[in-house]
N, C-alpha and C. Protein backbone atom coordinates (compact mmCIF):
# COMPACT_ATOMS: atom_id res chain seq x y z
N UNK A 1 21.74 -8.60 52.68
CA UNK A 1 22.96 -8.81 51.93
C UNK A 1 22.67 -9.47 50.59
N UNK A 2 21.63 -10.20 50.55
CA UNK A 2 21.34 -10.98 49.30
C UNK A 2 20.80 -10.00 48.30
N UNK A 3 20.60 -9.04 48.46
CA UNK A 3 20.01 -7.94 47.34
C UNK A 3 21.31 -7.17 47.10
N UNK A 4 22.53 -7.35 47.55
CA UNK A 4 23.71 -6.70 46.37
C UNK A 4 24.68 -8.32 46.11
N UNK A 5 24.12 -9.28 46.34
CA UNK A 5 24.79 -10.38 45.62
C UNK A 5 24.81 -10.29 44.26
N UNK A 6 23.89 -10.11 43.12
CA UNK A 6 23.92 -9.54 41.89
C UNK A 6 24.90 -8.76 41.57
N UNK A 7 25.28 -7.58 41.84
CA UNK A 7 26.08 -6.48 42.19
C UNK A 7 27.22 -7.41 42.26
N UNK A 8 27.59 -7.79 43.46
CA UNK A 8 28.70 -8.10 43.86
C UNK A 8 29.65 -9.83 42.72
N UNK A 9 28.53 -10.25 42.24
CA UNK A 9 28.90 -11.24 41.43
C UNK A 9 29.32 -10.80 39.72
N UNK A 10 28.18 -9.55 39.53
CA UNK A 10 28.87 -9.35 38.20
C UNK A 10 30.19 -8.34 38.29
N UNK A 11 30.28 -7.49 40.00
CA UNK A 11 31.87 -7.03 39.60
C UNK A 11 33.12 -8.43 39.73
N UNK A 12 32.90 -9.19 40.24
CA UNK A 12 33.25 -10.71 40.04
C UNK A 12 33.94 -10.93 38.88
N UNK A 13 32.99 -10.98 37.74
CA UNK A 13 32.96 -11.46 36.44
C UNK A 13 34.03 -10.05 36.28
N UNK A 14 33.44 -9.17 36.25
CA UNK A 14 34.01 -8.05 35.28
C UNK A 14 35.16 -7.81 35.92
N UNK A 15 35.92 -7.99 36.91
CA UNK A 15 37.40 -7.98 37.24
C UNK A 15 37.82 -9.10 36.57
N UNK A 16 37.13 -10.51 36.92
CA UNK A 16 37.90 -11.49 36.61
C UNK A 16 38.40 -11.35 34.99
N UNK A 17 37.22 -10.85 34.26
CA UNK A 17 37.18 -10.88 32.67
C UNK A 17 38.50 -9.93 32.17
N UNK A 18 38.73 -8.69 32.93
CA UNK A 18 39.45 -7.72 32.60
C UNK A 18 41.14 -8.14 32.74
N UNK A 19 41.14 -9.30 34.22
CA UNK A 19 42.42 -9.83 34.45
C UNK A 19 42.82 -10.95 33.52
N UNK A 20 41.97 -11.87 32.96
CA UNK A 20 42.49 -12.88 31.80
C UNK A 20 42.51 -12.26 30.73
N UNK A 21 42.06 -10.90 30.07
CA UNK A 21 42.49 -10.06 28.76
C UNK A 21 43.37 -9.80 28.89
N UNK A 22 43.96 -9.19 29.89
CA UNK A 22 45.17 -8.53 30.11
C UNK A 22 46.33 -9.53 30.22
N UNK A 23 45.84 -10.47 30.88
CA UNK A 23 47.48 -12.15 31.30
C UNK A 23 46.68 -12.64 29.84
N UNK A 24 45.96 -12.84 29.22
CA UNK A 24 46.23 -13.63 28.10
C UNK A 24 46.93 -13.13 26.92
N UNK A 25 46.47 -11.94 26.69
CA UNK A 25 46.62 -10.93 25.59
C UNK A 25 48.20 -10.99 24.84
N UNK A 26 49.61 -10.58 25.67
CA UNK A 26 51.02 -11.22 25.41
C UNK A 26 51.19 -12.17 24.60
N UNK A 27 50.29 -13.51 24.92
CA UNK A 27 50.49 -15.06 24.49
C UNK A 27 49.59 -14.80 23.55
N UNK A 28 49.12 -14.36 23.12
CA UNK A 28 47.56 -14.63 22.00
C UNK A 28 47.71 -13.39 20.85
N UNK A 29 48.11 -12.16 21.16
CA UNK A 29 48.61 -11.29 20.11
C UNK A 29 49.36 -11.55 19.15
N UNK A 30 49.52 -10.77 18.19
CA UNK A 30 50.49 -10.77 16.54
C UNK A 30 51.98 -9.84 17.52
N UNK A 31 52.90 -10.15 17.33
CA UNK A 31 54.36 -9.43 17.41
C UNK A 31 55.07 -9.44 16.27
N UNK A 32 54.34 -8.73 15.37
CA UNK A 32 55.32 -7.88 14.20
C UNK A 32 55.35 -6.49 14.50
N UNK A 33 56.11 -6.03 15.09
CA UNK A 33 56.63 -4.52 15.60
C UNK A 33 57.88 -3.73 14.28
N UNK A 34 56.93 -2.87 14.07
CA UNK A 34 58.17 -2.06 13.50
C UNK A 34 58.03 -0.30 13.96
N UNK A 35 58.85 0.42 12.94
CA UNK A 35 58.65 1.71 13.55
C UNK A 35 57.29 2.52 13.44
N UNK A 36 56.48 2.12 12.78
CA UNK A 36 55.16 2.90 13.05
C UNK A 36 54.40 2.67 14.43
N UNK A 37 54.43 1.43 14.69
CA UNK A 37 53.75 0.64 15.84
C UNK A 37 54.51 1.23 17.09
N UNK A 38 55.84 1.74 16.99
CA UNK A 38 56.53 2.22 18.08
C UNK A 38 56.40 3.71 18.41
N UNK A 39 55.85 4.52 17.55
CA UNK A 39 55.91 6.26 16.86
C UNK A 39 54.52 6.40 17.83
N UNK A 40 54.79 7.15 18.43
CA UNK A 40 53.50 8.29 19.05
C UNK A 40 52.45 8.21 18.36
N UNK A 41 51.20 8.34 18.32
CA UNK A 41 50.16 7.85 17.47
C UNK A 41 49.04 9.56 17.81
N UNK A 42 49.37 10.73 16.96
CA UNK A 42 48.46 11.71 17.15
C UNK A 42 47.46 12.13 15.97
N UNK A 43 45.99 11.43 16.32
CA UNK A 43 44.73 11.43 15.82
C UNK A 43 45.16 11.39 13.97
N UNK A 44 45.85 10.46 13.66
CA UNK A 44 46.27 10.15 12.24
C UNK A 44 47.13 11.52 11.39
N UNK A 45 47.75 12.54 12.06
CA UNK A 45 48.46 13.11 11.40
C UNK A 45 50.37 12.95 11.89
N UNK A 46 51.25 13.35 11.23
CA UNK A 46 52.45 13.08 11.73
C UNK A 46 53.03 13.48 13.07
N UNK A 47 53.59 12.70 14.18
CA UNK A 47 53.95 13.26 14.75
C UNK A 47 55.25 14.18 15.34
N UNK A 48 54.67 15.33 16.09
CA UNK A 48 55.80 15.91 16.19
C UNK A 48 56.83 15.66 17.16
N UNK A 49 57.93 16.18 16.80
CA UNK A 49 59.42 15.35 17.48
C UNK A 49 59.26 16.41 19.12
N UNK A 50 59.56 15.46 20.04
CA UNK A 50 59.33 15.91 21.64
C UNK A 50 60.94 15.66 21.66
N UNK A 51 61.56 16.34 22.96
CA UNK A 51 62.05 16.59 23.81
C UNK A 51 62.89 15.15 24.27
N UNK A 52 63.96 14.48 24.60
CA UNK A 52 64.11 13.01 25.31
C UNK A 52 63.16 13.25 26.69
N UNK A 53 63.22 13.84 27.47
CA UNK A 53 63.07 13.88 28.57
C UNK A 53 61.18 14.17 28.52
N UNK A 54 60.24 14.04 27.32
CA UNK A 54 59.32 14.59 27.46
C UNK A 54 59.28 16.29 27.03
N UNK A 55 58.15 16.39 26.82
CA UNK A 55 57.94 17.96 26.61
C UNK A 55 56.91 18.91 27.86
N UNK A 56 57.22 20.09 27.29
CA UNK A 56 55.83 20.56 27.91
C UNK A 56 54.89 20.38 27.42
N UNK A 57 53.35 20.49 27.94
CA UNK A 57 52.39 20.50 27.19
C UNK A 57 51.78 22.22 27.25
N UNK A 58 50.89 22.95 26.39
CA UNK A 58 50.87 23.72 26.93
C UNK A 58 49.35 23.79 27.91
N UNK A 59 49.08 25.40 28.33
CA UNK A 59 48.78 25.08 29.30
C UNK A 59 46.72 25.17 28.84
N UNK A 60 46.42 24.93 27.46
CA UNK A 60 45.56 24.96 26.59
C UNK A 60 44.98 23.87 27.17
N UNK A 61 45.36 22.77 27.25
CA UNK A 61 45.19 21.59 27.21
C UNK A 61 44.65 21.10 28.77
N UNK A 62 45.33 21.88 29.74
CA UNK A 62 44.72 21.59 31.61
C UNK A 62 43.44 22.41 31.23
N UNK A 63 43.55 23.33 30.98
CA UNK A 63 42.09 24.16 30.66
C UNK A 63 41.15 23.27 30.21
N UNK A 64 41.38 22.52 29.06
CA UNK A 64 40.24 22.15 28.24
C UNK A 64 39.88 21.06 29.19
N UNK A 65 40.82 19.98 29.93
CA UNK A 65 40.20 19.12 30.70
C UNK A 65 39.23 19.32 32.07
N UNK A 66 39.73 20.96 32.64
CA UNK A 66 38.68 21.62 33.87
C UNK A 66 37.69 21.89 33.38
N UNK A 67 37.68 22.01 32.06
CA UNK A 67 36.33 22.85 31.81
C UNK A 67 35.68 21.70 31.90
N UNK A 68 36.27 20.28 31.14
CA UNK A 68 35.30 19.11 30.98
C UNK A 68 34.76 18.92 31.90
N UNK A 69 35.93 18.73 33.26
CA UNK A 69 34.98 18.42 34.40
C UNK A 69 34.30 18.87 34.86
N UNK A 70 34.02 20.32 34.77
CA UNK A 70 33.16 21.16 35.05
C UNK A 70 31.59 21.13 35.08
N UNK A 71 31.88 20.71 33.44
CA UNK A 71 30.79 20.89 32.58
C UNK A 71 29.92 19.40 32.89
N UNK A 72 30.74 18.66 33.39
CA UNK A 72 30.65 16.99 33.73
C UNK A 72 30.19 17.12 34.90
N UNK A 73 30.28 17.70 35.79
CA UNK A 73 29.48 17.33 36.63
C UNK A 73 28.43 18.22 37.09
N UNK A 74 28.16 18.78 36.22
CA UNK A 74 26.68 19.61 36.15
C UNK A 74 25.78 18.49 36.00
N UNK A 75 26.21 17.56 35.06
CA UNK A 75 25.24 16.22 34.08
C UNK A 75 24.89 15.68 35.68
N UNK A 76 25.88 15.40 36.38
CA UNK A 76 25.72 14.54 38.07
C UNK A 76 24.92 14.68 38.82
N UNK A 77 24.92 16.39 38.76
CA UNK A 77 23.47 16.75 39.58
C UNK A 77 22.44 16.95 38.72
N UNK A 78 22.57 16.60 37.48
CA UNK A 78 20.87 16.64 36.91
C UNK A 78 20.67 15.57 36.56
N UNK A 79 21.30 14.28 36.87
CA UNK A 79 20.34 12.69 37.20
C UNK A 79 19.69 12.74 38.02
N UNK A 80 20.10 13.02 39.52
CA UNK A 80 19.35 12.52 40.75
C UNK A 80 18.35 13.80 40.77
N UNK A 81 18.20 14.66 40.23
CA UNK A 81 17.40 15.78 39.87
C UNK A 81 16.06 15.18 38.86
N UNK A 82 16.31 14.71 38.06
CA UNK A 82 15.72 14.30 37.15
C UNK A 82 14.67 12.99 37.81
N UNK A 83 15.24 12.28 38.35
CA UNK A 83 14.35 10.88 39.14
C UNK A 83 13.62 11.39 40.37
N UNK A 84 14.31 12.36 41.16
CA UNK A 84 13.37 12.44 42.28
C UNK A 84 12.93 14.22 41.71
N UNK A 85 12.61 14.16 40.26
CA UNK A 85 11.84 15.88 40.17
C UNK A 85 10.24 16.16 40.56
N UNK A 86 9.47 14.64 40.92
CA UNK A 86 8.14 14.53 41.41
C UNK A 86 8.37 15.15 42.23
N UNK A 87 8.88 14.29 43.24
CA UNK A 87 8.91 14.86 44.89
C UNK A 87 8.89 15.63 45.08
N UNK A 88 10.24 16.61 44.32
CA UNK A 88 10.73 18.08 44.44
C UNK A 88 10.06 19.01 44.53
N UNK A 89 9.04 19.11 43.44
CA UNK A 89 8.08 20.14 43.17
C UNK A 89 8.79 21.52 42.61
N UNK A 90 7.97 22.62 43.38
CA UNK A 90 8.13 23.87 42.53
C UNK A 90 9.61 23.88 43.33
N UNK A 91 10.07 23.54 44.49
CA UNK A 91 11.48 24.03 45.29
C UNK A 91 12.65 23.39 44.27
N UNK A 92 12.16 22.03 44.46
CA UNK A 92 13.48 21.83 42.93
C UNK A 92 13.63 21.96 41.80
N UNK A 93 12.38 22.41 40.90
CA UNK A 93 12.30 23.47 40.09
C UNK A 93 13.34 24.17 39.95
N UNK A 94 13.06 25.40 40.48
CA UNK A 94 13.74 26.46 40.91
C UNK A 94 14.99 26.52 41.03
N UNK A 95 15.37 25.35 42.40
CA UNK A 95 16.84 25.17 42.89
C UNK A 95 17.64 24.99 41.47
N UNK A 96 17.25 24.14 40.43
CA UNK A 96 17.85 23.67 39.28
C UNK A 96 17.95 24.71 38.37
N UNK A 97 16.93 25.37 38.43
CA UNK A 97 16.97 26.68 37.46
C UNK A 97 18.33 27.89 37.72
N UNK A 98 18.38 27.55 39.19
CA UNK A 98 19.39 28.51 39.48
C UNK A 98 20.69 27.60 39.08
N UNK A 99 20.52 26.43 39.85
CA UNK A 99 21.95 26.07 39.07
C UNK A 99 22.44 25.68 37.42
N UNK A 100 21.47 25.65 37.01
CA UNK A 100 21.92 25.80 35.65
C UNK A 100 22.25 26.86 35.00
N UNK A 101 21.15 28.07 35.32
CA UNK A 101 21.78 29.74 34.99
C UNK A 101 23.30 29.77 35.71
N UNK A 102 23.49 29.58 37.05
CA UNK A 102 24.83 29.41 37.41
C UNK A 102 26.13 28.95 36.33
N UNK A 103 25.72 27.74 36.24
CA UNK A 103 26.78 27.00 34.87
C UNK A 103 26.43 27.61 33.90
N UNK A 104 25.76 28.25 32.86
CA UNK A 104 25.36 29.03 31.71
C UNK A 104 26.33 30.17 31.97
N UNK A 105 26.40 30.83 33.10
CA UNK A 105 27.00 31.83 33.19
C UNK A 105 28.19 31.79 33.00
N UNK A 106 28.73 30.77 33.62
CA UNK A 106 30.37 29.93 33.20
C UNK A 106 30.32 29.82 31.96
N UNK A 107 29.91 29.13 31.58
CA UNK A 107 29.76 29.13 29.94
C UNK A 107 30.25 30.56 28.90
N UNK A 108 29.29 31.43 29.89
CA UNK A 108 29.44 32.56 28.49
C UNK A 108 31.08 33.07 28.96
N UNK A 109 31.03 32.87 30.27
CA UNK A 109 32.30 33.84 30.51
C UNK A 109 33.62 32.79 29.68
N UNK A 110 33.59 31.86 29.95
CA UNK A 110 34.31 31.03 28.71
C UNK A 110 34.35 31.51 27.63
N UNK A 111 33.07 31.35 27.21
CA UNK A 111 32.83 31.14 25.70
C UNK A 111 33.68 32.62 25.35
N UNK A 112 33.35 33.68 26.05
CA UNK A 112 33.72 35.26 25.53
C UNK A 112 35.26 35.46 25.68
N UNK A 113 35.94 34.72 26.81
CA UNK A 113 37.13 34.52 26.77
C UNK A 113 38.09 33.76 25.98
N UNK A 114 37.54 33.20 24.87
CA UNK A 114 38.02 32.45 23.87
C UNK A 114 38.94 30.86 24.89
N UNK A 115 38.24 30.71 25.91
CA UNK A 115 38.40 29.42 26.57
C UNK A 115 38.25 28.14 25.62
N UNK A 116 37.17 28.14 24.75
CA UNK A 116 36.85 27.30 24.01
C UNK A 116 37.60 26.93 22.62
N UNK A 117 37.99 28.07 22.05
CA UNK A 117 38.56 27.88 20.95
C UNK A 117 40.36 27.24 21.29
N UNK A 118 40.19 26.50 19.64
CA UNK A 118 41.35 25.53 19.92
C UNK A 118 42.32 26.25 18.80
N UNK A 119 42.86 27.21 19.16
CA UNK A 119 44.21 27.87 18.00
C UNK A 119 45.98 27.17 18.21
């Protein structure tokens, strides 16, 4: 147990740290609010007027986040790939080769489907 005390003391710190930013932050901030500070904030250009109830989004946008994850957790299996690739030898070689041609292949079929582009 004493070899995840480390572990277990700095998530300690790092909750505790995250809960006094958050309860202090109210009392310790500037409160001059006006209407910019209240306005939707999209990547510094004006924003556009939504709906009361919310809008749709379209459906551009679920796409672009599957693909992320997609593409994200390819990276997942090529850490623990990467540290134990001694061991592996020519079998995990290989195994990786296929799964990366696998995801490449996703890729193009994306890429050719104009998945990627942002119109």
């Amino acid at each position: 147990m004493e070899l995840y005390a480390p572990i277990l003391v700095l998530a300690v710190l790092a909750a505790g740290f995250a809960i006094f930013s958050v309860t202090i932050a109210p009392f310790t901030g500037p409160r001059r609010w006006n209407r910019a500070k209240l306005d939707a904030y999209e990547c510094g250009i004006e924003p556009t007027p939504q709906p009361v109830g919310g809008g749709r989004f379209p459906l551009k946008y679920m796409i672009t986040a599957m693909l992320f994850i997609v593409f994200d957790i390819e990276i997942i299996f090529l850490y623990p790939w990467a540290v134990a690739f001694d061991q592996l030898g020519m079998f995990g070689l290989v195994e990786m080769v296929l799964f990366i041609v696998t995801v490449l292949v996703a890729y193009a079929y994306v890429w050719r489907r104009k998945g990627l582009d942002w119109d």
